[in-house]
C-alpha atoms as a PDB file:
ATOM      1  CA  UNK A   1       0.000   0.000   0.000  1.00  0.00           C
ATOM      2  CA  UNK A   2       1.074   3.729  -0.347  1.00  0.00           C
ATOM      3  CA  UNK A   3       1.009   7.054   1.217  1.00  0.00           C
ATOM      4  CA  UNK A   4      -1.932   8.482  -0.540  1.00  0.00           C
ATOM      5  CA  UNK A   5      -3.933  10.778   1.384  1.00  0.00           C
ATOM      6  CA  UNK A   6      -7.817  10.936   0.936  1.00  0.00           C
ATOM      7  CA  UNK A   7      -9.117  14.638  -0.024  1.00  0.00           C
ATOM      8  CA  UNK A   8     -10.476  15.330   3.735  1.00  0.00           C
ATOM      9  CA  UNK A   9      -6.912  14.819   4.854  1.00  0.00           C
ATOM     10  CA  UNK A  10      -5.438  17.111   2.456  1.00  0.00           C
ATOM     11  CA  UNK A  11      -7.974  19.696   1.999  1.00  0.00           C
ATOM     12  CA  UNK A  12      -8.080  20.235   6.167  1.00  0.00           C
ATOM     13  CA  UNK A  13      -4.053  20.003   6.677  1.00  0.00           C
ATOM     14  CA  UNK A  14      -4.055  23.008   4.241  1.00  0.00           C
ATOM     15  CA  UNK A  15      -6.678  25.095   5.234  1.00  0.00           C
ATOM     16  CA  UNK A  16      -4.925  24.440   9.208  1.00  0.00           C
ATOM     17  CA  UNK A  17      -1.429  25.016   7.609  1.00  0.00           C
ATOM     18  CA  UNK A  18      -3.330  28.367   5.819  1.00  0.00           C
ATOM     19  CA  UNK A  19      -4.488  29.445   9.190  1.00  0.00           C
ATOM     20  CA  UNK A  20      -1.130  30.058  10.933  1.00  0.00           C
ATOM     21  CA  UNK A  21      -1.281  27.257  13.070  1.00  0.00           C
ATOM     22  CA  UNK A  22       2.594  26.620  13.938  1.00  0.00           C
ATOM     23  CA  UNK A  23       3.006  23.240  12.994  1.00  0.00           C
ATOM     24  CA  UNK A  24       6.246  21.693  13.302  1.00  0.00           C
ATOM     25  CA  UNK A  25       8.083  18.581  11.245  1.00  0.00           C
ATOM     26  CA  UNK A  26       7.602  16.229  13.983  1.00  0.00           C
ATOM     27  CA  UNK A  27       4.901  13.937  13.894  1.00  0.00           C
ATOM     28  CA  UNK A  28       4.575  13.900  17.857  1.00  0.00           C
ATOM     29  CA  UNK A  29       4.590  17.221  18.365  1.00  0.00           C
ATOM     30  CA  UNK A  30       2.169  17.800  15.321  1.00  0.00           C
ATOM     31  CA  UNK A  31       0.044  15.343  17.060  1.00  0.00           C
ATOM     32  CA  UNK A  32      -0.124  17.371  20.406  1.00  0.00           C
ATOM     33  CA  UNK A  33      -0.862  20.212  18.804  1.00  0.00           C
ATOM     34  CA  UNK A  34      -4.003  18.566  16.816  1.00  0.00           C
ATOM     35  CA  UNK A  35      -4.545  17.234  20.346  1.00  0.00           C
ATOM     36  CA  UNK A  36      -8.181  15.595  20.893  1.00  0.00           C
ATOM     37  CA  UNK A  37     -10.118  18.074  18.586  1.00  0.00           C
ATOM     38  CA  UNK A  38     -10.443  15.749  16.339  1.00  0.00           C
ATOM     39  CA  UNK A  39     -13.099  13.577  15.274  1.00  0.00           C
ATOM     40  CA  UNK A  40     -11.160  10.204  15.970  1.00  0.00           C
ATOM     41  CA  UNK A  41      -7.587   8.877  16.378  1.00  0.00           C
ATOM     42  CA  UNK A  42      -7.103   7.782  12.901  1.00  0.00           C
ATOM     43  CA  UNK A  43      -7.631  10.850  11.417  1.00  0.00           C
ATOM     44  CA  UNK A  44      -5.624  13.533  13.909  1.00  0.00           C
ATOM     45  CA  UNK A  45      -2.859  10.973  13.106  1.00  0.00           C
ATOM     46  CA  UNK A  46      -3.252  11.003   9.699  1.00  0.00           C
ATOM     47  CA  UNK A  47      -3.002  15.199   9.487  1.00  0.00           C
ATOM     48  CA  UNK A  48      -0.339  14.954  11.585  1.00  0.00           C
ATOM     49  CA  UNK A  49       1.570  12.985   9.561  1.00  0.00           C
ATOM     50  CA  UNK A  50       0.418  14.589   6.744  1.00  0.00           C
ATOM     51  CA  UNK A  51       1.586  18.295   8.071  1.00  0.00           C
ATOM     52  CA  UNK A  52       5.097  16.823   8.909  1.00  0.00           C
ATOM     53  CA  UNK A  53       5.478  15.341   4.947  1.00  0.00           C
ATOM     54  CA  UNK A  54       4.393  18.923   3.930  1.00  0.00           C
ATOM     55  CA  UNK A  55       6.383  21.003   6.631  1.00  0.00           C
ATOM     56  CA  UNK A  56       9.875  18.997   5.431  1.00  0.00           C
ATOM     57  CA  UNK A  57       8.939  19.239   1.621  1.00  0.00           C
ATOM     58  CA  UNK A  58       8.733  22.913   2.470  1.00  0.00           C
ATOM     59  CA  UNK A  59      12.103  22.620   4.393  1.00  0.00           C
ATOM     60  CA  UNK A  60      13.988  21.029   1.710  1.00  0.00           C
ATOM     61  CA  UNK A  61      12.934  22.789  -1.204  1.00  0.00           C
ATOM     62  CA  UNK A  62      13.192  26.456  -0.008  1.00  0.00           C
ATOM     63  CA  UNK A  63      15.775  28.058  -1.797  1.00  0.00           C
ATOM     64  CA  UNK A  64      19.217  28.698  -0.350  1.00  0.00           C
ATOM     65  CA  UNK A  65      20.427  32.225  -0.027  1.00  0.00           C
ATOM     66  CA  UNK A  66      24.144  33.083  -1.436  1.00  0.00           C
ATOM     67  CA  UNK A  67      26.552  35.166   0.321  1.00  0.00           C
ATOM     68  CA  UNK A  68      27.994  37.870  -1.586  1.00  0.00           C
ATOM     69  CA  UNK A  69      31.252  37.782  -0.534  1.00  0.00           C
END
């Protein structure tokens, strides 16, 4: 099986993400934060680990800075 995330998942990580909720790339701590809000288990830990995946994509492909030297 693979990572693929149902619409609900996606479509509420990004409106939370949108909001300014400071989510971290941690799944725990994401987790915490979602805290028991949610509907059920499954899904708070499926937005958790959903934010994290986003949160590091965003990490990795934000572009470097040069130094003028």
């Amino acid at each position: 099986m693979g990572k693929i995330k149902s619409k609900l998942v996606k479509r509420t990580a990004d409106a939370l993400i949108k909001s300014g909720v400071p989510f971290k790339e941690n799944f725990e701590e994401n987790k915490k934060i979602l805290g028991k809000e949610m509907p059920s288990k499954k899904l708070r830990n499926q937005l958790a680990g959903y934010v994290s995946r986003v949160k590091k994509r965003e990490r990795l492909n934000k572009p470097k800075i040069l130094k003028k030297e």
